[in-house]
Protein backbone atom coordinates (compact mmCIF):
# COMPACT_ATOMS: atom_id res chain seq x y z
CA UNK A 1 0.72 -9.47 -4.49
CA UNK A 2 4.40 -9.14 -6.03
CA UNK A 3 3.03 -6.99 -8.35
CA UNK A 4 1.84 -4.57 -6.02
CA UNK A 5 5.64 -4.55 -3.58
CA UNK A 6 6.09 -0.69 -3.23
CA UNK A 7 2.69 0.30 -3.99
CA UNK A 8 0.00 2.04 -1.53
CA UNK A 9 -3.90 2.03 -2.12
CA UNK A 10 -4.10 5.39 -2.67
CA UNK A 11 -8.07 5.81 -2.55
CA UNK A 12 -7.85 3.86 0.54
CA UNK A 13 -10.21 5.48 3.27
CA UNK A 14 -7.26 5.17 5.79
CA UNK A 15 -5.40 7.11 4.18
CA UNK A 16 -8.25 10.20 4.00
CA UNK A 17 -9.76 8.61 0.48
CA UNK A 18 -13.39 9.74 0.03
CA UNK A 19 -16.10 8.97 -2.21
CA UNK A 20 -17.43 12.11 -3.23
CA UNK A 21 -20.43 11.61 -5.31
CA UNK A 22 -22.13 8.96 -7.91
CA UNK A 23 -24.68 8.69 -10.13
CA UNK A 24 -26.63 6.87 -8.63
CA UNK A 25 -26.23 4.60 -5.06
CA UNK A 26 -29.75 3.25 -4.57
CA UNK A 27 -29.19 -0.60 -3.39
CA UNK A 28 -25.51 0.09 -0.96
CA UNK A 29 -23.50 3.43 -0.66
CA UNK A 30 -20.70 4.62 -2.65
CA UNK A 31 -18.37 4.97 0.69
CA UNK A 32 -18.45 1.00 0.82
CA UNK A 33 -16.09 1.17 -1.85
CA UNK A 34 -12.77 2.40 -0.18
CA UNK A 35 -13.62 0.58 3.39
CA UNK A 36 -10.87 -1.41 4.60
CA UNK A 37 -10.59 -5.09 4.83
CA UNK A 38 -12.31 -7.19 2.28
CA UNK A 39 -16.07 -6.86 1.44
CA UNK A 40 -18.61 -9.28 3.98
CA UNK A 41 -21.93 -11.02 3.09
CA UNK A 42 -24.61 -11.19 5.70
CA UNK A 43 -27.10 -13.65 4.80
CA UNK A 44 -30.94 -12.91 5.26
CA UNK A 45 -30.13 -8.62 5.89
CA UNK A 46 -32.03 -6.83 3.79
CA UNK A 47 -32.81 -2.71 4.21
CA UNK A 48 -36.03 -1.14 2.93
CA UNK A 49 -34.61 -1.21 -0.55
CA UNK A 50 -33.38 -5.26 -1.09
CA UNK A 51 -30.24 -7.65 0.24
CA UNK A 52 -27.53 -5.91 2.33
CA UNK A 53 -24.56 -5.59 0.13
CA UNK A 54 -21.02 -4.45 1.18
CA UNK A 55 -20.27 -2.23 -1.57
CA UNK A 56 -21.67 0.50 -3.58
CA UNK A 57 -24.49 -1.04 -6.21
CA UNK A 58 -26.82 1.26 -8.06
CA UNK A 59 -30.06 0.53 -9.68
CA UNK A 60 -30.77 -1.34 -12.59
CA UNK A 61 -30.57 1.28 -15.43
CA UNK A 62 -33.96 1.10 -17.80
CA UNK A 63 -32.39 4.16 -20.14
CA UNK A 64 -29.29 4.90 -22.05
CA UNK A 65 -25.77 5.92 -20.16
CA UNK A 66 -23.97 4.33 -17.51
CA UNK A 67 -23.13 4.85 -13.93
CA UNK A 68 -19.96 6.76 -12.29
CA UNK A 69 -18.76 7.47 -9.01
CA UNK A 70 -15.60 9.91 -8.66
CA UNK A 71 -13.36 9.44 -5.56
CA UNK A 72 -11.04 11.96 -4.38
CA UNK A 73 -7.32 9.97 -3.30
CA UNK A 74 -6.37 10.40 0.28
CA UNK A 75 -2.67 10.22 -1.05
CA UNK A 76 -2.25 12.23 -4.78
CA UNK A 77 -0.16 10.31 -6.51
CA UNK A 78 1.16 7.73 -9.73
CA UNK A 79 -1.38 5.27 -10.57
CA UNK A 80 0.19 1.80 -11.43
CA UNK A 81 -2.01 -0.40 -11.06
CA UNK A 82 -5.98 -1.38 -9.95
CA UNK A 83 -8.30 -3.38 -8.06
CA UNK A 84 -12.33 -3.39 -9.20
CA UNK A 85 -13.64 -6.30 -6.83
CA UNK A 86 -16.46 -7.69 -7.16
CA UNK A 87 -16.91 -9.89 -3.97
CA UNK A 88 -20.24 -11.03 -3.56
CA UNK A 89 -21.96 -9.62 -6.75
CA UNK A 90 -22.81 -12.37 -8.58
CA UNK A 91 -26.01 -11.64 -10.67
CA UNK A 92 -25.50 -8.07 -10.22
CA UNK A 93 -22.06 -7.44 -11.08
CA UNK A 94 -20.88 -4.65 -14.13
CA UNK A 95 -20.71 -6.06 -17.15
CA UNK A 96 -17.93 -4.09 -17.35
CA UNK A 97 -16.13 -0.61 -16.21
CA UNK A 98 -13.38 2.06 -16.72
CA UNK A 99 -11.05 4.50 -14.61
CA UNK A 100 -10.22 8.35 -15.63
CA UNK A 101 -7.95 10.11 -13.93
CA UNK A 102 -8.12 13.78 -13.05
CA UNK A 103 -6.19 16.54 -10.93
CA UNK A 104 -8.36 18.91 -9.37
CA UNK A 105 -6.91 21.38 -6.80
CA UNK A 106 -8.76 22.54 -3.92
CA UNK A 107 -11.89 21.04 -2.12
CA UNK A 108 -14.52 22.11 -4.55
CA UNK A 109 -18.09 21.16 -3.55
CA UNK A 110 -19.07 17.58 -4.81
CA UNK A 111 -20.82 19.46 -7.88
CA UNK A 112 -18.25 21.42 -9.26
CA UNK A 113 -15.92 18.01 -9.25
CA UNK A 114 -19.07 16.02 -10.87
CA UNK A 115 -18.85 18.75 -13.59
CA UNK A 116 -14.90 18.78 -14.20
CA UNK A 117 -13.97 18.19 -17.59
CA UNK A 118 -10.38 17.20 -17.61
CA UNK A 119 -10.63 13.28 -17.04
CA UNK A 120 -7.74 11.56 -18.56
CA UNK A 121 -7.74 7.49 -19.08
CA UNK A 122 -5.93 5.56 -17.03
CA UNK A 123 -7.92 2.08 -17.71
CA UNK A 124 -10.07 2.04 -20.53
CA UNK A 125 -13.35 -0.23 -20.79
CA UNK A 126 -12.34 -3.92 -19.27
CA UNK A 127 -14.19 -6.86 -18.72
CA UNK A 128 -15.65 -7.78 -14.77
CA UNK A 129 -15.92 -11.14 -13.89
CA UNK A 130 -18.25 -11.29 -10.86
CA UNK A 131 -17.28 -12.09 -7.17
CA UNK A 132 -14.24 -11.77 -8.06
CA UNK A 133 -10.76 -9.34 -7.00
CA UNK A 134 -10.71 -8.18 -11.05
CA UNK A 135 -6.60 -7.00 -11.19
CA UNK A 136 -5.36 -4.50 -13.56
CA UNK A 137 -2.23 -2.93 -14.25
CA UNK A 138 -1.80 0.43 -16.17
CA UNK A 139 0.68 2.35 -17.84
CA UNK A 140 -0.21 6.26 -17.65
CA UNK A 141 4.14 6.99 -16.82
CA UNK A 142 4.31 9.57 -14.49
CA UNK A 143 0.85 11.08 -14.64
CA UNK A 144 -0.11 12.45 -11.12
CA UNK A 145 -3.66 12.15 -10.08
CA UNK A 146 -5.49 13.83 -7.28
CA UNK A 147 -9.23 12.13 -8.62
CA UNK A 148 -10.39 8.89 -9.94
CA UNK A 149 -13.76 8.55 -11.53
CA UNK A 150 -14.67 4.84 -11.79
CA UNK A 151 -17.17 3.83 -14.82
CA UNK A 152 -19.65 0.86 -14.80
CA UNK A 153 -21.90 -0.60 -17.74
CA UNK A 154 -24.38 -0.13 -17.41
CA UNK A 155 -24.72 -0.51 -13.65
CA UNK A 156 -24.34 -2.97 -10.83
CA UNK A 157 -22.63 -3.77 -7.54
CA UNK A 158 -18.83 -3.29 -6.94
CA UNK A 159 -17.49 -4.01 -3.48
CA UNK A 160 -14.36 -2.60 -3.04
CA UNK A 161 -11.96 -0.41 -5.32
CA UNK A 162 -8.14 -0.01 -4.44
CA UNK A 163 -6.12 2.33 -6.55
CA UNK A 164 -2.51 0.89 -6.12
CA UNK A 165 0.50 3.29 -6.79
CA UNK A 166 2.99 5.71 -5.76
CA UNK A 167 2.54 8.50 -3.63
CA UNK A 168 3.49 12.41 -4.75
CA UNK A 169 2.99 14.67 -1.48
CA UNK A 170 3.77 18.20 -2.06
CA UNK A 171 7.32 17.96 -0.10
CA UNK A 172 7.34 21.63 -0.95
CA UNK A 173 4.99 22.56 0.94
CA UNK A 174 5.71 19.71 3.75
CA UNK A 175 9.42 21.32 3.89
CA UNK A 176 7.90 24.88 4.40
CA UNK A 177 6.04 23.96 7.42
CA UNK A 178 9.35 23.49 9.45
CA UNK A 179 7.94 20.69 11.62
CA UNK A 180 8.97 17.27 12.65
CA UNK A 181 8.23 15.37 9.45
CA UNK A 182 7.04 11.27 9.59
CA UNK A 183 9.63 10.05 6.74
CA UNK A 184 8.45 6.50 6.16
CA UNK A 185 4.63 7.63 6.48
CA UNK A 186 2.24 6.51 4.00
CA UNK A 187 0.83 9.94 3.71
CA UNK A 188 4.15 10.78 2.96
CA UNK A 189 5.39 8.66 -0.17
CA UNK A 190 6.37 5.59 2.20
CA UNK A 191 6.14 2.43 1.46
CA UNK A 192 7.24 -1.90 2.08
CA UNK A 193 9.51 -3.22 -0.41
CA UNK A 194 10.14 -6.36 1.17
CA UNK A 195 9.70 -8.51 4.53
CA UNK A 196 10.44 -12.06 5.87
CA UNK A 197 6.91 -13.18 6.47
CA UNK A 198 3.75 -11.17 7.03
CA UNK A 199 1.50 -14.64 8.36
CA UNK A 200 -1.01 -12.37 10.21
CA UNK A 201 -0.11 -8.93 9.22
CA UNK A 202 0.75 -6.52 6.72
CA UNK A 203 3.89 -4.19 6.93
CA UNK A 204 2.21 -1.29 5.62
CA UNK A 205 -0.26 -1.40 8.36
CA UNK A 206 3.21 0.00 9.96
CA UNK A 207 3.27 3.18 7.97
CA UNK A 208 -0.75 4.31 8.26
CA UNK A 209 -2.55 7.26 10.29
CA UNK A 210 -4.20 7.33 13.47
CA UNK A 211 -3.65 4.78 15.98
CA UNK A 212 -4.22 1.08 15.43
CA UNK A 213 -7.24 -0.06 15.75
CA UNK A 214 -6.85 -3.30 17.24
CA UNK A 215 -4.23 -6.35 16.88
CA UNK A 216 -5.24 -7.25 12.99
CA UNK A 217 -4.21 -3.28 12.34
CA UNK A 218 -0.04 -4.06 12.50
CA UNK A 219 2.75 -6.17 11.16
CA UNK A 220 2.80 -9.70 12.70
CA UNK A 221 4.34 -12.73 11.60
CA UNK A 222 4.03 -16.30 12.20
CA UNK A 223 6.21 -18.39 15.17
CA UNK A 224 9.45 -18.36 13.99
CA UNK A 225 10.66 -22.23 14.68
CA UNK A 226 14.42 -22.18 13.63
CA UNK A 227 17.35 -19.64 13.46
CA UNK A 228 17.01 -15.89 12.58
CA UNK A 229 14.71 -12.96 13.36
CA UNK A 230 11.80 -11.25 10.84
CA UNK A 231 12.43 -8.50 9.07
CA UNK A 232 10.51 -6.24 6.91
CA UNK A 233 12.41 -3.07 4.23
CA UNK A 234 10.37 0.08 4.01
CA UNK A 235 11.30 2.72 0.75
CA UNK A 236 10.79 7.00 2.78
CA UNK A 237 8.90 8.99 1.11
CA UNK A 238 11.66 11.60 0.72
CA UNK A 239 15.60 10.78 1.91
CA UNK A 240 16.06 12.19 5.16
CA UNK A 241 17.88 12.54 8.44
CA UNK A 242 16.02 10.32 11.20
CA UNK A 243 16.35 11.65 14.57
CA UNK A 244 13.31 10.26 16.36
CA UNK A 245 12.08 6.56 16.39
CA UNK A 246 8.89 5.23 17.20
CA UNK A 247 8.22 1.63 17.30
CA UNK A 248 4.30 1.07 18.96
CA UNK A 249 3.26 -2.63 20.07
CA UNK A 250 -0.44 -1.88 20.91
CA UNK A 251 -2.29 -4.50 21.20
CA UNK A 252 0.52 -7.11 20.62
CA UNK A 253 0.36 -8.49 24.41
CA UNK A 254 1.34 -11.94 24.01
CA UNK A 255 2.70 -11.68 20.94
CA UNK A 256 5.26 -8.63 20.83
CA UNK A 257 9.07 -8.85 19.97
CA UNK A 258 11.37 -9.14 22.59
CA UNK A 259 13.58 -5.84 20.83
CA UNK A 260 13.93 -4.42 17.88
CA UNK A 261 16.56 -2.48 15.46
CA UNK A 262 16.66 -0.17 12.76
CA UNK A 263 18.99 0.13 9.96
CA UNK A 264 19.23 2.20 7.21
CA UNK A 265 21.09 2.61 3.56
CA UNK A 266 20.76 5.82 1.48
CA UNK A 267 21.20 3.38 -2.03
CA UNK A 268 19.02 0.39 -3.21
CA UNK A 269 19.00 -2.47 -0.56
CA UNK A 270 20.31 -5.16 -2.47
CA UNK A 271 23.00 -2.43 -3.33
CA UNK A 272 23.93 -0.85 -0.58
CA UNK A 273 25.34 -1.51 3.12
CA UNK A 274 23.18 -1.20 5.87
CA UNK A 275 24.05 1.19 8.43
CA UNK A 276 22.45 1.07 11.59
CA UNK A 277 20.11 3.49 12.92
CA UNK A 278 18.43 2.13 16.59
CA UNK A 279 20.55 -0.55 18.19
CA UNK A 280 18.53 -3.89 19.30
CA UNK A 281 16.43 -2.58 22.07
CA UNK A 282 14.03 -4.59 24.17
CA UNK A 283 10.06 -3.65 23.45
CA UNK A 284 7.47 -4.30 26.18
CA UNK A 285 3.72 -5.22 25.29
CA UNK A 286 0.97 -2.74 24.23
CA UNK A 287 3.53 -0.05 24.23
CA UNK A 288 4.15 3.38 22.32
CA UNK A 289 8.43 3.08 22.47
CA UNK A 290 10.39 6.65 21.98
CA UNK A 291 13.63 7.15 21.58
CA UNK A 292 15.81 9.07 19.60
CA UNK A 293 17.98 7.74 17.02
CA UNK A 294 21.94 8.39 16.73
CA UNK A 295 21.85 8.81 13.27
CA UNK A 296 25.38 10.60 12.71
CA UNK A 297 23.06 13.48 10.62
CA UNK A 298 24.13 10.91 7.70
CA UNK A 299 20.96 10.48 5.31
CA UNK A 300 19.03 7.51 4.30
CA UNK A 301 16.36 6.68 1.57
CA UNK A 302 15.80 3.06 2.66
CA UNK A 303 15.53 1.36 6.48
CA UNK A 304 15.10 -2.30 7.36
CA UNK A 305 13.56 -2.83 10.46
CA UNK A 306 14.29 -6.08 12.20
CA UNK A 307 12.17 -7.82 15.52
CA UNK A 308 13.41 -10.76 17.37
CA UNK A 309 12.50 -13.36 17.07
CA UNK A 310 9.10 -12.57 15.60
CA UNK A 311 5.76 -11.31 16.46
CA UNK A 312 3.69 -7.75 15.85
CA UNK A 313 4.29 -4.19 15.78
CA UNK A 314 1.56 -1.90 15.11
CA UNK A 315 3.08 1.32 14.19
CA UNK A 316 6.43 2.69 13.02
CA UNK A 317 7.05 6.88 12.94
CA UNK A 318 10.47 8.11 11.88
CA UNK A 319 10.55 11.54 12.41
CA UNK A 320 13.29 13.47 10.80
CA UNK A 321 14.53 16.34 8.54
CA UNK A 322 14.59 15.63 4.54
CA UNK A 323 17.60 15.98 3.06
């Protein structure tokens, strides 16, 4: 997972990721692919067409070619890096697949993106291993992408693609629309860099849309036993001016921090000197905190925030003005 520190699944349903058409989708659908959480198995389910699979698997092919499924990113953005796994396809698996890459403006029908012609490689034809998380990184420098088509040869089963990388909103336009802007947002170009533990939960479950959807849907960590608090570093999508905080404990009864604070540095972490942003407040259970932040109007590009001693928070909004 150090590989991936700074990097957002892209493709990831979440995050408004859709898969838009394939091929061909006869044994599972194609929308398995960008689900979250990992891939299940349900023995002895079977639908009118063969086993239950948690994935998208097409038929096997009796003719030349091989099979294809384009997915339109929730997030446009820098593609660094890529997950094809194959959890749970064991005799069925792709022998083996590619990724192109394509920017294509608009919401054109499913048809009209099938027919695009300007696909660009960003992984070229690599061995699958079956059941397996199959891990690539790629090197395409700083290529945006608004489309991914994944290839499989011939055909076969994969449960789950994540397109790791960077995200490149169109702050332009976000600017022009003169409202209250979520800085450290996902959809935005946010990010975690960093954190002290993440037992139960990952930090950027912090940073995604919509509310949470239950406890596993937030940043937790384990029982802290000694000295300190937990921590976690988040990268904004765009340096900004924070003037609003929201810290959100849904869910996180038993288990939320007794306060939290926010600090923030406008340079590299490890660089700079954290300034801070909220004060330690006190958080109460299954809770959507407000307040607004004395920032000074001074800008920041990185924040930190800290809980003590430990436990979950669900959601964190930093609304502010870019700078």
């Amino acid at each position: 997972m150090s590989a991936l520190r700074g990097l957002v699944d892209l493709a990831a349903a979440r995050v408004g990721g859709k898969a838009l058409v394939a091929n061909d989708e006869f044994f599972a659908p194609k929308s398995n692919l960008l689900k979250a959480g990992p891939a299940v198995s349900i023995k002895g389910k079977f639908t009118d067409r063969g086993n239950w699979m948690d994935g998208w698997e097409s038929r096997r092919k009796r003719g030349p070619g091989h099979d294809w499924c384009i997915v339109r990113l929730g997030i446009p953005g820098v593609i660094r890096a890529l997950t094809v796994d194959t959890s749970h396809f064991t005799g069925n698996y792709p022998e083996s697949c590619s990724v192109d890459g394509a920017v294509i403006r608009g919401k054109p029908t499913p048809a009209r993106v099938a027919a695009a012609g300007d696909w660009k490689e960003v992984l070229p034809r690599s061995p699958l291993q079956g059941h397996t998380a199959n891990e690539f990184t790629v090197s395409r420098g700083d290529t945006r992408f608004t489309h991914v088509r994944l290839n499989i040869f011939p055909d076969g089963g994969v449960a789950r693609l994540r397109i790791w990388g960077e995200a490149r909103p169109d702050w332009s336009r976000l600017v022009a629309s003169k409202k209250p802007l979520d800085l450290v947002a996902a959809v935005n170009g946010g990010a975690p860099l960093d954190s002290s533990d993440e037992f139960y939960g990952r930090p950027i479950n912090l940073i995604m849309p919509d509310r949470p959807a239950n406890m596993d849907d937030g940043w937790e960590t384990r029982r802290r036993r000694g000295p300190g608090h937990d921590w976690t570093i988040l990268k904004l999508g765009h340096a900004g001016v924070i003037e609003r905080v929201e810290l959100d404990t849904t869910h996180f009864k038993g288990n939320y921090p007794e306060s939290a604070s926010i600090d923030g540095s406008a340079v590299l972490p490890e660089a700079g000197e954290w300034r801070e942003i909220l004060p330690r407040t006190k958080l109460f259970p299954n809770k959507a905190h407000k307040f607004k932040a004395p920032s000074g109007g001074t800008p920041v590009r990185y924040v930190r925030l800290n809980m003590f001693p430990d436990g979950g928070i669900a959601r964190l909004r930093l609304f502010g003005r870019p700078a």
